[in-house]
C-alpha atoms as a PDB file:
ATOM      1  CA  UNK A   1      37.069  -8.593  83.507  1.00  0.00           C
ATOM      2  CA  UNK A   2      39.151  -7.497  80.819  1.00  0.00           C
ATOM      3  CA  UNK A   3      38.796 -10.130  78.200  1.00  0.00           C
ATOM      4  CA  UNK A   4      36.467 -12.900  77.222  1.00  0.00           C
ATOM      5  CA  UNK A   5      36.376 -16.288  75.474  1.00  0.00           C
ATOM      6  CA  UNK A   6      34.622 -16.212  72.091  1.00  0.00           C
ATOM      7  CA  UNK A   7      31.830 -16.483  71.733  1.00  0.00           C
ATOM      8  CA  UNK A   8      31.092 -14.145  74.325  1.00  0.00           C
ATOM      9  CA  UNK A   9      31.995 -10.166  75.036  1.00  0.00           C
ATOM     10  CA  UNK A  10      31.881  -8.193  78.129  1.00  0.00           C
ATOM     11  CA  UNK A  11      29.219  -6.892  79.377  1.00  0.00           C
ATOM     12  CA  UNK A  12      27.703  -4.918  82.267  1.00  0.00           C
ATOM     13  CA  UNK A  13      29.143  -2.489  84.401  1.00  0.00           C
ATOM     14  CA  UNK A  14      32.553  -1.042  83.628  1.00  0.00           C
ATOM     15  CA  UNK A  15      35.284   0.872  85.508  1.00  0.00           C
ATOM     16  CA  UNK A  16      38.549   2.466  84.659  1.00  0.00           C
ATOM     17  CA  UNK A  17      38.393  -0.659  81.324  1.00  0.00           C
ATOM     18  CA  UNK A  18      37.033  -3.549  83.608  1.00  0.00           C
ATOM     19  CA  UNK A  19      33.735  -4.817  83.349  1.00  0.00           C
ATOM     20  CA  UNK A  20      31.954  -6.655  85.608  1.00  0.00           C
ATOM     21  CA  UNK A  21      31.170  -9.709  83.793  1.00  0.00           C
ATOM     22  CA  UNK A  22      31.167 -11.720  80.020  1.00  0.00           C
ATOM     23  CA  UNK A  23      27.861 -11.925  78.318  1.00  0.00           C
ATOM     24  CA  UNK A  24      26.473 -12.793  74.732  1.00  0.00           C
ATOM     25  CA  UNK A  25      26.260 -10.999  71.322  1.00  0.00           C
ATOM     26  CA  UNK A  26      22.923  -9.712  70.739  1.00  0.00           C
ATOM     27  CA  UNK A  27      20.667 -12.133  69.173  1.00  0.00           C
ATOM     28  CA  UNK A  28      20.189 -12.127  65.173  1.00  0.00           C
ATOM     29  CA  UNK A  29      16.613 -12.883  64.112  1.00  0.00           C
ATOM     30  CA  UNK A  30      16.262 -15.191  60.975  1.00  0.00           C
ATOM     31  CA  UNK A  31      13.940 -13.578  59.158  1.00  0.00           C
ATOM     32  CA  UNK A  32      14.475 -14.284  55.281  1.00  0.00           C
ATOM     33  CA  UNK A  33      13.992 -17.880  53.799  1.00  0.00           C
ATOM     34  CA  UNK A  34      17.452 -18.530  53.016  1.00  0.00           C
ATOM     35  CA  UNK A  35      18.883 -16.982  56.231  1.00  0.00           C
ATOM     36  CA  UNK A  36      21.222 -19.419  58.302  1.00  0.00           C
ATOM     37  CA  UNK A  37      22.145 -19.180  61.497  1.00  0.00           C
ATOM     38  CA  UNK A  38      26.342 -19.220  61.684  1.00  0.00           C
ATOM     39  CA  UNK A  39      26.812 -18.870  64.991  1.00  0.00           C
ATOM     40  CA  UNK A  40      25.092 -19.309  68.214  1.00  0.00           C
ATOM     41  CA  UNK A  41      25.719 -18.184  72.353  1.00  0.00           C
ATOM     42  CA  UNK A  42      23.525 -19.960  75.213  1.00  0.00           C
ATOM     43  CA  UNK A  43      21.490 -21.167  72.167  1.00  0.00           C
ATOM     44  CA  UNK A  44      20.877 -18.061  70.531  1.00  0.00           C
ATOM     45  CA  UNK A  45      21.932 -17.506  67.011  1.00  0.00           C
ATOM     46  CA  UNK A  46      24.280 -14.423  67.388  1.00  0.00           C
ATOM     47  CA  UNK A  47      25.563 -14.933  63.445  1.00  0.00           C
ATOM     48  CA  UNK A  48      23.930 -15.612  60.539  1.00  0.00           C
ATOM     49  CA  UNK A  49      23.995 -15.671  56.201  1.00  0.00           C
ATOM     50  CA  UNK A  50      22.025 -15.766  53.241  1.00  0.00           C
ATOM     51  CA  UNK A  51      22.596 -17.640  50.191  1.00  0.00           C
ATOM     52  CA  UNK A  52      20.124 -16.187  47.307  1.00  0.00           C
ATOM     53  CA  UNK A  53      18.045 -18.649  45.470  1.00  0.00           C
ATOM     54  CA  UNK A  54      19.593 -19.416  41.752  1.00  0.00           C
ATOM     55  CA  UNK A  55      17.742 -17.676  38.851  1.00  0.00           C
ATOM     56  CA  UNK A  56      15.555 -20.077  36.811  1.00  0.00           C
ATOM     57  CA  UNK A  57      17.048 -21.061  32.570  1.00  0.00           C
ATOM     58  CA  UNK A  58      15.363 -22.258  29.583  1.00  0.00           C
ATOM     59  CA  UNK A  59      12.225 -19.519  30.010  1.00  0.00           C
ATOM     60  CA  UNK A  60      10.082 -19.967  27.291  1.00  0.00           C
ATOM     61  CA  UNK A  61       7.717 -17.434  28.144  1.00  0.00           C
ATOM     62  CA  UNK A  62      11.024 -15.090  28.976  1.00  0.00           C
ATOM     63  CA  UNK A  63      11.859 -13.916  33.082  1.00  0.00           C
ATOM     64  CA  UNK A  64      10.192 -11.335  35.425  1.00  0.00           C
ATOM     65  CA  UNK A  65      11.794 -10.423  39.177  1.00  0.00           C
ATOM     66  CA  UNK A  66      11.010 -12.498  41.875  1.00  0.00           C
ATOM     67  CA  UNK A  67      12.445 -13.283  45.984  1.00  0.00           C
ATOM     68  CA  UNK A  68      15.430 -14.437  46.169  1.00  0.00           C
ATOM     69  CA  UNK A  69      15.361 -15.830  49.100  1.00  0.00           C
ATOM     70  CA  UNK A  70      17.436 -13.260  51.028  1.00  0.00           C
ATOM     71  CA  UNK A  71      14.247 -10.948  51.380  1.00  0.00           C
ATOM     72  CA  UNK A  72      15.285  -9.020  48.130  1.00  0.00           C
ATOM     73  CA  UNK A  73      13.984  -9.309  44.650  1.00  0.00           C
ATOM     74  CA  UNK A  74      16.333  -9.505  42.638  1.00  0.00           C
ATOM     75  CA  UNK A  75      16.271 -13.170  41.392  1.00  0.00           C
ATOM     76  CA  UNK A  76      14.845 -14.077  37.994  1.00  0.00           C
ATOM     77  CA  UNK A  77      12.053 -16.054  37.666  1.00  0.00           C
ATOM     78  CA  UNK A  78      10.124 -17.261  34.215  1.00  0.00           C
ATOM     79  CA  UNK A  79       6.661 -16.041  33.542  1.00  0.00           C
ATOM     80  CA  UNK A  80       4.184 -19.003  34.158  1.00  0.00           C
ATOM     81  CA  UNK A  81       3.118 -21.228  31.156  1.00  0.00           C
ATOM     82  CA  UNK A  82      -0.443 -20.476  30.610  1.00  0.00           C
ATOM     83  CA  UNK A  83      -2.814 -20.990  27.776  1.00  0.00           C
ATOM     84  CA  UNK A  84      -2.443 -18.374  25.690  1.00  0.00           C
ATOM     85  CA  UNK A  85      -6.667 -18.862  23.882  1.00  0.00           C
ATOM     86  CA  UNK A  86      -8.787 -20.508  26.218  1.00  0.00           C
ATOM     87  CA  UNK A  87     -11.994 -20.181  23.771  1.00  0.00           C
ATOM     88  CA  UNK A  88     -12.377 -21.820  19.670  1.00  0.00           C
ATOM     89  CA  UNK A  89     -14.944 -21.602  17.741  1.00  0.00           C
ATOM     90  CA  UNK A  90     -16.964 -24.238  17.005  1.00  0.00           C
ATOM     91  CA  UNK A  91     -15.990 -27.010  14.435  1.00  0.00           C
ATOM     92  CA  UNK A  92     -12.785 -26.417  15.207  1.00  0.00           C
ATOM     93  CA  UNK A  93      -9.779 -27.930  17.720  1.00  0.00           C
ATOM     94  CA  UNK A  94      -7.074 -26.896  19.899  1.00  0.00           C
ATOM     95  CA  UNK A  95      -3.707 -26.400  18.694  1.00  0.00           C
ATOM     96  CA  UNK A  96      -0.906 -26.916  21.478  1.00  0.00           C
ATOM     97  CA  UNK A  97       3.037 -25.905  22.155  1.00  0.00           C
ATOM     98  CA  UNK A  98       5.463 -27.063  24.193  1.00  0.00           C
ATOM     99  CA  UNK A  99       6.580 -24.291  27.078  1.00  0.00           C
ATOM    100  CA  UNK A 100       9.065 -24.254  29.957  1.00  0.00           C
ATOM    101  CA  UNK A 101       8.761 -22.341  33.653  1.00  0.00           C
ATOM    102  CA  UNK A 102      10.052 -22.720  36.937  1.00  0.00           C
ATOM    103  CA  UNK A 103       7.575 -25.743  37.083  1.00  0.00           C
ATOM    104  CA  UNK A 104       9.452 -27.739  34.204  1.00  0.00           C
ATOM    105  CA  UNK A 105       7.922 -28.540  30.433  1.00  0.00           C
ATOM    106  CA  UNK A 106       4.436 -28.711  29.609  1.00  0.00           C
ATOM    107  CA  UNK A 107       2.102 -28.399  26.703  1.00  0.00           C
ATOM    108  CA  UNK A 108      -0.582 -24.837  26.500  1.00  0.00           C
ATOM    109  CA  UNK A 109      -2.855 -23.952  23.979  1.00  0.00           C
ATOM    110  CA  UNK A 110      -1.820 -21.534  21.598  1.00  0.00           C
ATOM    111  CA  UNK A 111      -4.105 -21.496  18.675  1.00  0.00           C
ATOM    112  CA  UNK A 112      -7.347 -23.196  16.614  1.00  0.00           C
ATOM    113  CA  UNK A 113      -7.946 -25.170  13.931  1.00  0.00           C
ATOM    114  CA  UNK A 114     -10.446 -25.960  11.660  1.00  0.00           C
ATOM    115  CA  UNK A 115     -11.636 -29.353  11.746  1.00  0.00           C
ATOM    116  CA  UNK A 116     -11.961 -31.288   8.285  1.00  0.00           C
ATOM    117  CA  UNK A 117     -14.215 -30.521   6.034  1.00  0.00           C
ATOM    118  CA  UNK A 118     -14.201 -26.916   7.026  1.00  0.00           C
ATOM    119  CA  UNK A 119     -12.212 -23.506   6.536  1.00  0.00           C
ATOM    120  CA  UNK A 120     -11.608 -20.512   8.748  1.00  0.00           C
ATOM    121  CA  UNK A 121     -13.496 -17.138   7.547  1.00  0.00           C
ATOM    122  CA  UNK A 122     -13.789 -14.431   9.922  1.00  0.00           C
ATOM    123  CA  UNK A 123     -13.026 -15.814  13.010  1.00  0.00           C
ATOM    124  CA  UNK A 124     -15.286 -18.835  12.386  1.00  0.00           C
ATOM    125  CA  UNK A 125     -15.120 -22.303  10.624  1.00  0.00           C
ATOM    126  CA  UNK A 126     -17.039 -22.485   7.891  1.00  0.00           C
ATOM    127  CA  UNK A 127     -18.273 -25.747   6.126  1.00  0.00           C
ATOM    128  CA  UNK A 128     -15.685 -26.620   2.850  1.00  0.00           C
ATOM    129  CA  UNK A 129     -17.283 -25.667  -0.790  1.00  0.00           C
ATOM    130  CA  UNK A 130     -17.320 -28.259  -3.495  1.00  0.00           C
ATOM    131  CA  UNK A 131     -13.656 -27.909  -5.344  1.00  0.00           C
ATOM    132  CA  UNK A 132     -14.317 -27.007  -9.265  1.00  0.00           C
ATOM    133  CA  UNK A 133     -10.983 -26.231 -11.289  1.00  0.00           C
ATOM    134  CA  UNK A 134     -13.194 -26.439 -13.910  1.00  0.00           C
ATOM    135  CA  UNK A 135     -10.340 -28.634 -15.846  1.00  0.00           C
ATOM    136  CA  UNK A 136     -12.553 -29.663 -18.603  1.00  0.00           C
ATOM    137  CA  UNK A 137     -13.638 -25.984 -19.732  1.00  0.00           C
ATOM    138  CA  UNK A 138     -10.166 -24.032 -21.440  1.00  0.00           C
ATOM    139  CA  UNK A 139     -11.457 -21.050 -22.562  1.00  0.00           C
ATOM    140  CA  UNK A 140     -11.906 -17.779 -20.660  1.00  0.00           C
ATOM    141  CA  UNK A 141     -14.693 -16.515 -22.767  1.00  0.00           C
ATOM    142  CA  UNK A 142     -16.900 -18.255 -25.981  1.00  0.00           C
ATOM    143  CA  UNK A 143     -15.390 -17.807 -29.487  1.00  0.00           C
ATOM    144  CA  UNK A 144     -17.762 -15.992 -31.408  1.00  0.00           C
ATOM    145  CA  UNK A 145     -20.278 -17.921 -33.266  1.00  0.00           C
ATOM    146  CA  UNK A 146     -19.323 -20.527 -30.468  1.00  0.00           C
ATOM    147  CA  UNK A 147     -22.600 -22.469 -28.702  1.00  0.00           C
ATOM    148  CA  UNK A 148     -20.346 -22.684 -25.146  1.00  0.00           C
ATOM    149  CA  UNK A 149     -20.996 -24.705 -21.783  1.00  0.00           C
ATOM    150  CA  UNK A 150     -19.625 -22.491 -18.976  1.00  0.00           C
ATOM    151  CA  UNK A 151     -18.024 -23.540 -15.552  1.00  0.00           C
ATOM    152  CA  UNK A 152     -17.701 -21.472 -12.260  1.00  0.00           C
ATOM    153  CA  UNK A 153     -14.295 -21.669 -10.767  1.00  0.00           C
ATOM    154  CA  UNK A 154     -14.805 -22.357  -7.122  1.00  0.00           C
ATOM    155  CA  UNK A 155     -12.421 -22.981  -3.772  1.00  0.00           C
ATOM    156  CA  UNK A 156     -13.009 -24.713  -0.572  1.00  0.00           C
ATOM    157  CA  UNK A 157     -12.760 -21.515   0.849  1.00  0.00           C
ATOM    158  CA  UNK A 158     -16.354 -20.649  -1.691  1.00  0.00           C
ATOM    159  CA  UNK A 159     -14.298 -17.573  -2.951  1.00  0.00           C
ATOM    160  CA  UNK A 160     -14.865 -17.711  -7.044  1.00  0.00           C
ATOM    161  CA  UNK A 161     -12.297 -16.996  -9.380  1.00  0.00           C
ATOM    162  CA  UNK A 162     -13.893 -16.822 -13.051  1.00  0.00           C
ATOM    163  CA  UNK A 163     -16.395 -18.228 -15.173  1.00  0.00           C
ATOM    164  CA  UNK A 164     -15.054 -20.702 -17.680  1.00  0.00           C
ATOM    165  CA  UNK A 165     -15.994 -21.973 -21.463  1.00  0.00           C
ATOM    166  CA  UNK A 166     -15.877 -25.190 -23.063  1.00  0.00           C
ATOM    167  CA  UNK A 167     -16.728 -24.825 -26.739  1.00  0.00           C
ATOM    168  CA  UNK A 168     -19.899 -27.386 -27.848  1.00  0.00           C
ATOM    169  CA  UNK A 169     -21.010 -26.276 -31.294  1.00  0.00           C
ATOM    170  CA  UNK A 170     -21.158 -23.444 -33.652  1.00  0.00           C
ATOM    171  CA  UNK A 171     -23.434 -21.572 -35.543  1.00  0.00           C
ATOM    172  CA  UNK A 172     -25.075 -22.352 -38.870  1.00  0.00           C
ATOM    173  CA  UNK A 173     -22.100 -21.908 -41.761  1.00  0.00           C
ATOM    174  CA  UNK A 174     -19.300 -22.357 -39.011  1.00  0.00           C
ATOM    175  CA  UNK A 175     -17.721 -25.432 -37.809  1.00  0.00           C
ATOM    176  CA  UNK A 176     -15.620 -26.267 -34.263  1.00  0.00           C
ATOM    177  CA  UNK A 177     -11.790 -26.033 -35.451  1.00  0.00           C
ATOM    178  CA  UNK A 178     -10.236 -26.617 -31.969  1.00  0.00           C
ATOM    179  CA  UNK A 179     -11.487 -23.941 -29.799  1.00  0.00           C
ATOM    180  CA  UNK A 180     -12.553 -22.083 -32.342  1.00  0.00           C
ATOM    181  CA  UNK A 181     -15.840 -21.617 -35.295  1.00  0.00           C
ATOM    182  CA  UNK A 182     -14.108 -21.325 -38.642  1.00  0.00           C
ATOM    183  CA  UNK A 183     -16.171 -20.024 -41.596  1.00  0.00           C
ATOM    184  CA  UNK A 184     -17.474 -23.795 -44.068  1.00  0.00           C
ATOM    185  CA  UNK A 185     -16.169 -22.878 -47.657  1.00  0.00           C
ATOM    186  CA  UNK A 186     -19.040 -21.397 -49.381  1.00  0.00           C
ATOM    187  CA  UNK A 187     -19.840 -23.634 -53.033  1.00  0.00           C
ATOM    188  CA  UNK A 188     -20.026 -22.000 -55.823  1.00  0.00           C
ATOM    189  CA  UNK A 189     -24.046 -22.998 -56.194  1.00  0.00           C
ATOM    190  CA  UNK A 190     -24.252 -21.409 -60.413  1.00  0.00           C
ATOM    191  CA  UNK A 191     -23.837 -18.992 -62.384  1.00  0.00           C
ATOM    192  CA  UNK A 192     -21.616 -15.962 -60.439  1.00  0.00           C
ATOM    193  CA  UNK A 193     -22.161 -18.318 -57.240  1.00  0.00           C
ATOM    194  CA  UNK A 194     -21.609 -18.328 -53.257  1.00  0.00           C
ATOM    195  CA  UNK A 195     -18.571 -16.754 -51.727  1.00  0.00           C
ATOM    196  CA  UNK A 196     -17.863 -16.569 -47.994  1.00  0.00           C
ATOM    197  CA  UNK A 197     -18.948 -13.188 -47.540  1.00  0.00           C
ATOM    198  CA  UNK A 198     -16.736 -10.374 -48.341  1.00  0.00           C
ATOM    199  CA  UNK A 199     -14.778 -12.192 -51.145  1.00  0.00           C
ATOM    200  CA  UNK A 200     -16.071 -11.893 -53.989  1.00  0.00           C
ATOM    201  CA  UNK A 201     -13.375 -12.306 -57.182  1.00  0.00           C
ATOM    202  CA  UNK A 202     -12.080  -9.753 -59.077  1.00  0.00           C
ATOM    203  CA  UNK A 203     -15.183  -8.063 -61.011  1.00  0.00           C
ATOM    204  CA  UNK A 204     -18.129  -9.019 -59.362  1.00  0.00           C
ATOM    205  CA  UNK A 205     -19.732  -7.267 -56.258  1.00  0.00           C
ATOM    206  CA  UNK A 206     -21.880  -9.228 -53.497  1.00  0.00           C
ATOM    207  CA  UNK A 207     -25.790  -8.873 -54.425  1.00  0.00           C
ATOM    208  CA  UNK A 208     -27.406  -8.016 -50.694  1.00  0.00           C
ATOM    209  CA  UNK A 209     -30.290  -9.103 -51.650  1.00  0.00           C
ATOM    210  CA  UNK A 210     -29.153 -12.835 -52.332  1.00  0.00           C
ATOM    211  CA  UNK A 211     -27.184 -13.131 -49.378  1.00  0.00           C
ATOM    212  CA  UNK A 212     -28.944 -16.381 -46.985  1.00  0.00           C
ATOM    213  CA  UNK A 213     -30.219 -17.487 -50.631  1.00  0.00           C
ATOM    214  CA  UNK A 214     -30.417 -21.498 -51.293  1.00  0.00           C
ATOM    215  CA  UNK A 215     -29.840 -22.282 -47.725  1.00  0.00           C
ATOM    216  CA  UNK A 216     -26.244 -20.523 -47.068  1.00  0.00           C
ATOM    217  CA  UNK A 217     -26.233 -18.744 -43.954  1.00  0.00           C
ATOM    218  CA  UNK A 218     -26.372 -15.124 -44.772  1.00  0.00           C
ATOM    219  CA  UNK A 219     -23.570 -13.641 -42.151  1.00  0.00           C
ATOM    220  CA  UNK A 220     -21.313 -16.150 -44.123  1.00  0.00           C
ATOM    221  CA  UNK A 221     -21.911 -16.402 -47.831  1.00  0.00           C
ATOM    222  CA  UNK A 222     -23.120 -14.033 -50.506  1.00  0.00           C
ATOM    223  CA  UNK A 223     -23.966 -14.331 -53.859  1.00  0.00           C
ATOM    224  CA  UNK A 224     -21.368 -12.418 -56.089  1.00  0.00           C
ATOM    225  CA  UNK A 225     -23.249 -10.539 -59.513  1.00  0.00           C
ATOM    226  CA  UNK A 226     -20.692  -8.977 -61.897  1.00  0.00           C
ATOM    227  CA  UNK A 227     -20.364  -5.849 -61.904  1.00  0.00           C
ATOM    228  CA  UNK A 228     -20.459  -5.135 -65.635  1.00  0.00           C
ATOM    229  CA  UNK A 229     -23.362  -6.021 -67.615  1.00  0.00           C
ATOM    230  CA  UNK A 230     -23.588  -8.795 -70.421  1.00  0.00           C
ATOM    231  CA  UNK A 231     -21.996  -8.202 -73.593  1.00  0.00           C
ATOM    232  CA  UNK A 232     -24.295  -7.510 -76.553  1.00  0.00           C
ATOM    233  CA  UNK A 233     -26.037  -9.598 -77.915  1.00  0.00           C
ATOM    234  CA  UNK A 234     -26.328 -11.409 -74.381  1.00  0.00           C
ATOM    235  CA  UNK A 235     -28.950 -11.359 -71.953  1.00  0.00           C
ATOM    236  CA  UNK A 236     -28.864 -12.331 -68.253  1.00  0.00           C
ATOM    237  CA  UNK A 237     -32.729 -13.904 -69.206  1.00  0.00           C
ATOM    238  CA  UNK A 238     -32.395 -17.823 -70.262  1.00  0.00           C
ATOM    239  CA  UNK A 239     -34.343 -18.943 -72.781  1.00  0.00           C
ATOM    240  CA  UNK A 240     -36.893 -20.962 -72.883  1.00  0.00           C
ATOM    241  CA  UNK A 241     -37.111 -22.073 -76.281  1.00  0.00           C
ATOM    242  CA  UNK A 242     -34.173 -21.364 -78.606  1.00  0.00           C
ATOM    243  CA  UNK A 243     -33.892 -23.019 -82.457  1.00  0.00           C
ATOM    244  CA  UNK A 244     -30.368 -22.770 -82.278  1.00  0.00           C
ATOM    245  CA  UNK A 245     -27.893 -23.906 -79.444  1.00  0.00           C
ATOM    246  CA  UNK A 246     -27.980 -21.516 -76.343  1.00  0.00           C
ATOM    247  CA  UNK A 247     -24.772 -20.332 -75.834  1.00  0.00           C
ATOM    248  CA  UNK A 248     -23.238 -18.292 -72.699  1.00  0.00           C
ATOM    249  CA  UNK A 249     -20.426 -15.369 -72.724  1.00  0.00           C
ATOM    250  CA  UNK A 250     -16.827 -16.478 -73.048  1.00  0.00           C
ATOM    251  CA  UNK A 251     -16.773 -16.427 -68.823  1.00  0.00           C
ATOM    252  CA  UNK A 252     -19.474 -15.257 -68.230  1.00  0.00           C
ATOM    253  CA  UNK A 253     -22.491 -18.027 -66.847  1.00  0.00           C
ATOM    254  CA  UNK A 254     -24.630 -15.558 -66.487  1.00  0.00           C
ATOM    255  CA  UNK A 255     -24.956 -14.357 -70.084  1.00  0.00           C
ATOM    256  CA  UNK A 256     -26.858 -16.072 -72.833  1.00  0.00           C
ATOM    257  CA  UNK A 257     -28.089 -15.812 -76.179  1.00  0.00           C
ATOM    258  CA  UNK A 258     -29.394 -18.238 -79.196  1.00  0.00           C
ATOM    259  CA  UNK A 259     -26.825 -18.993 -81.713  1.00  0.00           C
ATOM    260  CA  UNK A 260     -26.045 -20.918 -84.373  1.00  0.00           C
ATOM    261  CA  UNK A 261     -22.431 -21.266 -82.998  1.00  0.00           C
ATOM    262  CA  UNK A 262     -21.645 -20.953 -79.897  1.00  0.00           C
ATOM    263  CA  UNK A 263     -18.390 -18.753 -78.624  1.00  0.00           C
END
């Protein structure tokens, strides 16, 4: 034989470009998933192709190499949705996503949660504090003289965040002005008299000693002497019994003497 109808070739034993007979291709094995067999002779698949397996889209987890169906690896594939925690703490509840792999859409764990009524502190929940933003207490620190009723600042988380004042009363010769203790006037109680301490008029200078006197507090009023003494004829020393009018200093209450007229 010289020649042969397709599908077959010749075969066996040849002379001078004749061979003794027409036989099949050698047989193709079909060894990869995707492998199809094109062609076949006495039954045998003497042909065959491979079409590789698409690559997987829409990877939420992003791709890794995988078969392709043609016995090579060179399709892509997305990583597997799995739960990313698989432990909480307790008082406390799963938080989910939504993620995509060759398996379609599903939901996975991805974090924790708190439940209500508590707050996360070191890895754990912890049980809410009582909220105080201490609204009702202005001041950051009591006024001086101030009598104050104080207020912690306090978050859910328990974390602190200053002491604050509310002002209630004030000392003895002040009085609440806002949130403030102002200085009470000091009355002029006789002769030199009261002054709020540290003011006495021109002329006189505050008398230590009589400081607190007659009920005024003492870190507030002062009594106020002159500095001079009386003129003469005067004395500081009222009388008890005078036969003519007593009579004081032109200004001066402090100064008296017995006269017949009084200047």
């Amino acid at each position: 034989k010289t020649s042969c109808d397709a599908p077959y070739v010749l075969g066996g034993d040849s002379c001078d470009g004749k061979y003794e007979k027409c036989v099949c291709p050698a047989k193709v094995e079909l060894t990869c998933p995707n492998d199809t067999c094109t062609k076949t002779c006495d039954g045998n698949c003497i042909a065959k192709s491979c079409t590789p397996t698409a690559n997987q889209t829409g990877c939420t987890n992003g791709t890794q190499a995988c078969d392709d169906g043609c016995c090579g690896t060179n399709r892509k594939c997305c990583v597997p949705c799995t739960d990313k925690i698989t432990s909480k703490p307790a008082n406390s509840y799963y938080t989910y996503s939504s993620c995509t792999d060759g398996n379609g859409s599903k939901q996975i764990q991805t974090g924790w949660e708190c439940n209500p009524g508590y707050h996360e502190k070191n890895g754990a929940c912890e049980k809410d504090c009582q909220i105080d933003s201490c609204s009702a207490y202005p001041l950051t620190a009591c006024p001086s003289y101030g009598n104050c009723s104080k207020c912690t600042k306090t978050a859910k988380d328990c974390s602190t965040d200053g002491t604050r004042y509310k002002l209630d009363s004030c000392a003895s010769g002040y009085q609440v002005s806002g949130n403030y203790c102002q200085p009470l006037s000091c009355s002029v109680v006789y002769g030199p008299g009261f002054y709020v301490k540290g003011s006495c008029p021109s002329g006189r200078t505050e008398e230590p000693n009589m400081c607190g006197a007659l009920g005024q507090s003492s870190t507030i009023c002062c009594y106020c002497k002159y500095v001079n003494p009386c003129p003469s004829g005067y004395t500081t020393q009222y009388p008890t019994y005078c036969q003519w009018k007593i009579c004081r200093a032109s200004g001066r209450s402090d100064c008296y003497k017995c006269a017949n007229v009084c200047i």
